[in-house]
Protein backbone atom coordinates (compact mmCIF):
# COMPACT_ATOMS: atom_id res chain seq x y z
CA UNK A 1 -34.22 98.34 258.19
CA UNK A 2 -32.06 100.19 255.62
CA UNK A 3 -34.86 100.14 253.15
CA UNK A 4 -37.23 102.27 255.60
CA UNK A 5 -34.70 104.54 256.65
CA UNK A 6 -34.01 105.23 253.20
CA UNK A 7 -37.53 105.35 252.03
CA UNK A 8 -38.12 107.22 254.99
CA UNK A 9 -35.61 109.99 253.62
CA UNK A 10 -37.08 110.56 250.54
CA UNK A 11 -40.22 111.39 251.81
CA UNK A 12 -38.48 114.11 253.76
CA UNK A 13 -36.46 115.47 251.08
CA UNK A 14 -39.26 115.41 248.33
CA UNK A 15 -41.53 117.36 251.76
CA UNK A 16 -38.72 120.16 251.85
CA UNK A 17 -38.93 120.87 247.85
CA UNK A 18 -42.44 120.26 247.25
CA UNK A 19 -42.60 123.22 250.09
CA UNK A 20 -40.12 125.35 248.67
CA UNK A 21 -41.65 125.17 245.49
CA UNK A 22 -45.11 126.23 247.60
CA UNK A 23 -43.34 129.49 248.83
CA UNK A 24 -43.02 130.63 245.25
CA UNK A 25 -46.42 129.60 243.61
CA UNK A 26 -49.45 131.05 242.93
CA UNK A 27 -53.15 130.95 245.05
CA UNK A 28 -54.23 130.02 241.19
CA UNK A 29 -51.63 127.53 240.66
CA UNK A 30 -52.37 125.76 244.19
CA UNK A 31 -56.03 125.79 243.48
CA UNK A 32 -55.26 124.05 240.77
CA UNK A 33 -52.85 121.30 242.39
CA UNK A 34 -55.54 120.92 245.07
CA UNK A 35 -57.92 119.52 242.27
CA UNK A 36 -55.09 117.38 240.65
CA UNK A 37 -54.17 115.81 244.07
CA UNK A 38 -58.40 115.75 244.49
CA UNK A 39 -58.60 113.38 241.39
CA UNK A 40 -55.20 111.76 241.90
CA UNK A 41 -56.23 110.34 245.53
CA UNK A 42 -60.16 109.57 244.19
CA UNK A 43 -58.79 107.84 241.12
CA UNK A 44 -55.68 105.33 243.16
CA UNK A 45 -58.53 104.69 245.76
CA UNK A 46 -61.52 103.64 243.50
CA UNK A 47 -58.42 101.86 241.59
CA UNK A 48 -57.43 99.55 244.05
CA UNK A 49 -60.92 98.80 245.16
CA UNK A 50 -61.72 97.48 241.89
CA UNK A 51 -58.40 95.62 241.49
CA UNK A 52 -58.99 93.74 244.52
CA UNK A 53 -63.10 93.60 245.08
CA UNK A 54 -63.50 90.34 242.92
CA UNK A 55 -60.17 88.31 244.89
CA UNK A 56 -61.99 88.73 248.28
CA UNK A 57 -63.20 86.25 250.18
CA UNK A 58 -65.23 88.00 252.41
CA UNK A 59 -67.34 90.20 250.56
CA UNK A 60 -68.92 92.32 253.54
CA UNK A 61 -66.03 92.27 255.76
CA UNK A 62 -64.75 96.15 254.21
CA UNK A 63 -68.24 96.65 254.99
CA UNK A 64 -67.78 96.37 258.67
CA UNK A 65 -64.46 97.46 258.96
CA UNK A 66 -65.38 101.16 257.28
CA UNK A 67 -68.46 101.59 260.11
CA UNK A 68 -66.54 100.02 263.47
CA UNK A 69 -63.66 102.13 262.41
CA UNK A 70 -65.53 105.02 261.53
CA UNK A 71 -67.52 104.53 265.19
CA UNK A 72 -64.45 104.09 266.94
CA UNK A 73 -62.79 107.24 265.13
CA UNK A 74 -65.70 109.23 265.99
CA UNK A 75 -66.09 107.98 269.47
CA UNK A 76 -62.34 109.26 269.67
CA UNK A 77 -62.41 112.43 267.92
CA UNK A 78 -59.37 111.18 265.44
CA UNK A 79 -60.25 114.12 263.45
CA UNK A 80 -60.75 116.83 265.62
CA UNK A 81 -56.80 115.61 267.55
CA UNK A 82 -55.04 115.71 264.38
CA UNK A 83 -56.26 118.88 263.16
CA UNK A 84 -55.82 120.86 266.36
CA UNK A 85 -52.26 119.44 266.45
CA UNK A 86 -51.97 120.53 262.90
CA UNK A 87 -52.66 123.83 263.40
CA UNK A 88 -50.83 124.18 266.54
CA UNK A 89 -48.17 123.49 264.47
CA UNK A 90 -48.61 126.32 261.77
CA UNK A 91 -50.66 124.34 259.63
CA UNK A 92 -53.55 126.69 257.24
CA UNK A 93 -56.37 123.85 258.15
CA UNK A 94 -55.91 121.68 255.62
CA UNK A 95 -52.32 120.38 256.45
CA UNK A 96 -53.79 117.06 258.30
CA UNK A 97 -56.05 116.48 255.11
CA UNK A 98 -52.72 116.39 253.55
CA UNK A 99 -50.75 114.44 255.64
CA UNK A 100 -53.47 111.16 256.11
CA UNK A 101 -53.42 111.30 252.45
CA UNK A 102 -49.82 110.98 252.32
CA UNK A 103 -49.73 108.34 255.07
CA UNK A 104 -52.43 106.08 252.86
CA UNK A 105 -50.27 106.81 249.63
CA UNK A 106 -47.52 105.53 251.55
CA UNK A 107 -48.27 102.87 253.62
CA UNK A 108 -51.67 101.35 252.15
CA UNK A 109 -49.60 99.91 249.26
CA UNK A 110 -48.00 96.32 247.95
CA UNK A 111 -44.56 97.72 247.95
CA UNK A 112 -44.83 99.29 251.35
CA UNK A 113 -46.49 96.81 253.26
CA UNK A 114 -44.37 93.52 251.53
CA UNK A 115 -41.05 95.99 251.61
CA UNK A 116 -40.23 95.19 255.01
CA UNK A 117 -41.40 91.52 255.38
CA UNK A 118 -38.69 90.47 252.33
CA UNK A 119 -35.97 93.12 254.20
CA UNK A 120 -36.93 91.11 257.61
CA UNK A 121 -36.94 87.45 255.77
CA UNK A 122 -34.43 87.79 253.07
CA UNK A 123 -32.34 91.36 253.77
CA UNK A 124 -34.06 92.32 249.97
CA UNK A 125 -34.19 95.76 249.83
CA UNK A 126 -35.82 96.12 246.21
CA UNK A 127 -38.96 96.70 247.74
CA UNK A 128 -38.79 99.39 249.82
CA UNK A 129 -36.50 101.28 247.28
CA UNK A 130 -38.94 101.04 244.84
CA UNK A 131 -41.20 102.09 246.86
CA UNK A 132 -38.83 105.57 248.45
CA UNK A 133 -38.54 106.16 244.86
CA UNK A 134 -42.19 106.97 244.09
CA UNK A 135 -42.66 108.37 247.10
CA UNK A 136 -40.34 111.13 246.86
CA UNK A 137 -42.30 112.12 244.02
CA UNK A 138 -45.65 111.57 245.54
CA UNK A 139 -44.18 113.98 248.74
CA UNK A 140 -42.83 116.56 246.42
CA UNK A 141 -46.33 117.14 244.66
CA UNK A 142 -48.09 116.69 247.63
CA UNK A 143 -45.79 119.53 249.60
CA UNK A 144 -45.85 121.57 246.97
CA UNK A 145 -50.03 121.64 247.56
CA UNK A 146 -49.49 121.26 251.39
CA UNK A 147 -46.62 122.77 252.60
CA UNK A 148 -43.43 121.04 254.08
CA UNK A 149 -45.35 120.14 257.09
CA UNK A 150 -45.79 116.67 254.88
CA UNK A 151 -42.65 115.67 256.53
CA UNK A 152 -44.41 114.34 259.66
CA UNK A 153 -45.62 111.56 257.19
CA UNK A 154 -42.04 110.00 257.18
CA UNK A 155 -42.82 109.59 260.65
CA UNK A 156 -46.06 107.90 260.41
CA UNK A 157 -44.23 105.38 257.43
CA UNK A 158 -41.40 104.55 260.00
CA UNK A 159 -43.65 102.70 262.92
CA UNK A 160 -45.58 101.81 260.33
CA UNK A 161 -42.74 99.89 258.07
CA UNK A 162 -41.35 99.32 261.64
CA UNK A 163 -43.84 97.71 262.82
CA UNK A 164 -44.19 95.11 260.03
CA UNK A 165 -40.61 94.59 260.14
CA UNK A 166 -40.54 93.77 263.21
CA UNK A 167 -43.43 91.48 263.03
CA UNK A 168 -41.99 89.46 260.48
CA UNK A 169 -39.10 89.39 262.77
CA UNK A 170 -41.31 87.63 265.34
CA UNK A 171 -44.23 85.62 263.51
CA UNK A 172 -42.60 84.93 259.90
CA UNK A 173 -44.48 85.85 256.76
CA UNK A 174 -47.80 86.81 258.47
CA UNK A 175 -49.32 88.51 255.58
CA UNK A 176 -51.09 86.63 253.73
CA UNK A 177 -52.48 87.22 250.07
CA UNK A 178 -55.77 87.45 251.43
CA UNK A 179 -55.12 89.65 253.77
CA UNK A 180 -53.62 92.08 251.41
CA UNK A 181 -56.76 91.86 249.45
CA UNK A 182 -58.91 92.63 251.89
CA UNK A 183 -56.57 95.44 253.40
CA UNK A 184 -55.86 96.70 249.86
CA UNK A 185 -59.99 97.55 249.64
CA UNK A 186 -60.26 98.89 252.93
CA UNK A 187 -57.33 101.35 251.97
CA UNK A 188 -58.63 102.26 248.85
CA UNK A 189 -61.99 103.87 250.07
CA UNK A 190 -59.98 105.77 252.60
CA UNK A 191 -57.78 107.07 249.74
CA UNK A 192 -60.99 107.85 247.67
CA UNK A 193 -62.46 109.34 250.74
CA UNK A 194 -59.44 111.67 250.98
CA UNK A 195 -60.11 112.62 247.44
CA UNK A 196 -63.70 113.67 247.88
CA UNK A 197 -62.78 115.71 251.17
CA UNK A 198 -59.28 117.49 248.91
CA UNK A 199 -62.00 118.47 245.89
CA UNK A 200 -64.65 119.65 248.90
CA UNK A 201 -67.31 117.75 247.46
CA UNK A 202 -67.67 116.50 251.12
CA UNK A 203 -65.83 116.37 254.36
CA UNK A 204 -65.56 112.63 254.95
CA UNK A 205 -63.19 113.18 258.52
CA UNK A 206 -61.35 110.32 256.60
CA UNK A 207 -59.41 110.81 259.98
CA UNK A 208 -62.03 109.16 261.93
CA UNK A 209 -62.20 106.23 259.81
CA UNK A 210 -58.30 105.08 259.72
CA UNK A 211 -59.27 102.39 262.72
CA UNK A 212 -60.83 100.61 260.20
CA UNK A 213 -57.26 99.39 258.65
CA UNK A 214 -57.03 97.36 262.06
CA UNK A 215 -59.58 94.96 261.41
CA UNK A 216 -58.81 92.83 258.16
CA UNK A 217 -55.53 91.87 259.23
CA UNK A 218 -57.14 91.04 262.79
CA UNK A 219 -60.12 89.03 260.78
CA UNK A 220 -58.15 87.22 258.58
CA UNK A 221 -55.30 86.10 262.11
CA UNK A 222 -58.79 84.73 263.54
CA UNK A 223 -60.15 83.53 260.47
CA UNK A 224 -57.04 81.49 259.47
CA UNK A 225 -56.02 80.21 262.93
CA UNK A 226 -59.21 79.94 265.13
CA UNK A 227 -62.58 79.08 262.77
C-alpha cells in the first residue's frame, strides 16, 4: 500500500501550506477562492457526468441512487454529525463543506479508485502517484480556502484506498468498467452539488447524500452475478 501512504502524505502536506498560506490572506482574497473552488467543484462534477452519461447502461439507476442515499443520509442526520464534529473541532462552519469536497476530489476519481486495484494485482504504483501528485495541489488550494483542518481528508482517502486494496486482495479485479461509469456519474453530481452549496446558491447537505456512492457498485455485483 505504498502508493496510499504516499498519496495519503501529500494530501497532508499540501493541508498544512494551503493553511499557512490561509493565516496570511485576506477576507477579500478568501472570498474570492471560495468562488474559484465554487466553480472548480460545479465544473469537475457536471464534467464527469457528461463524460460518462452516454456509456451507462442503466440510465435511471443514478436516479435512484441520489434519492435512497439522500433518504438514508437524511434519516441519519450525515450532515448535521459532521458539522457538529467540525466545529467541535475549531472549524468556522464551513470546514465539513470543505472536507466532503475534498474527499469526492479524492476518492470519486479513475486514478484513485483503479490506484489500488493495479498496487493489489500488479505492485504498480503509477496510479496512485499520479494521483498524490494532483492531490497535493488540489489540498493546498483547498486549505488555503478551508483551513488545515483539510487534513482529516487523508484520513477519509486511506479506508477508502484501503478498502479497495484490500478488496482486490480478496475478490480480484472487481471493478468493472461499468461500474466505474455508473459510480463516476453518481460522484459527479455530488461534486457539482458541493459546488452549488461552496457558491451559496443553495445548501444541498451534499453530506446527506454520500450513501448514494454505495449503491452502483452494489447494483452492478447483483446485476453481473445474480440476474
Amino acid at each position: 500500500m505504498i502508493g496510499t501512504f504516499v498519496n495519503v502524505g501529500t494530501i497532508i502536506v499540501g493541508s498544512l501550506i494551503g493553511g499557512l498560506f490561509k493565516k496570511i490572506m485576506s477576507d477579500r482574497v478568501n472570498d474570492a477562492l471560495f468562488v474559484a473552488m465554487g466553480m472548480a467543484a460545479f465544473g469537475l462534477g457536471i464534467n464527469a457526468v457528461v463524460q460518462n452519461m452516454p456509456n451507462t447502461q442503466y440510465p435511471v439507476l443514478f436516479i435512484f441512487s441520489l434519492a435512497f442515499g439522500g433518504a438514508i443520509g437524511t434519516i441519519l442526520r450525515l450532515q448535521d454529525r459532521v458539522d457538529h464534529i467540525t466545529k467541535k473541532k475549531g472549524g468556522d462552519g464551513r470546514l465539513g463543506e470543505g472536507i466532503v469536497t475534498g474527499c469526492l476530489l479524492f476518492c470519486v476519481g479513475t486514478l484513485s479508485i483503479l490506484g489500488p486495484v493495479q498496487s493489489a494485482l500488479y505492485q504498480d504504483h503509477t496510479f496512485l502517484f499520479t494521483n498524490a501528485t494532483l492531490d497535493l495541489v488540489t489540498a493546498m488550494v483547498l486549505a488555503s480556502t478551508y483551513g488545515i483542518g483539510m487534513c482529516l481528508a487523508a484520513a477519509v482517502l486511506f479506508c477508502w484506498q484501503g478498502g479497495i486494496y484490500g478488496l482486490t486482495l480478496l475478490l480480484g479485479n472487481f471493478i468493472t468498467d461499468t461500474m466505474m461509469c455508473e459510480l463516476s456519474i453518481v460522484g459527479g453530481f455530488l461534486i457539482a452539488m458541493s459546488g452549488i452549496g461552496i457558491l451559496g446558491l443553495k445548501d444541498c447537505k451534499t453530506v446527506n447524500f454520500l450513501p448514494a456512492l454505495i449503491v452502483p457498485p452494489i447494483w452492478c455485483v447483483i446485476a453481473t452475478h445474480l440476474l
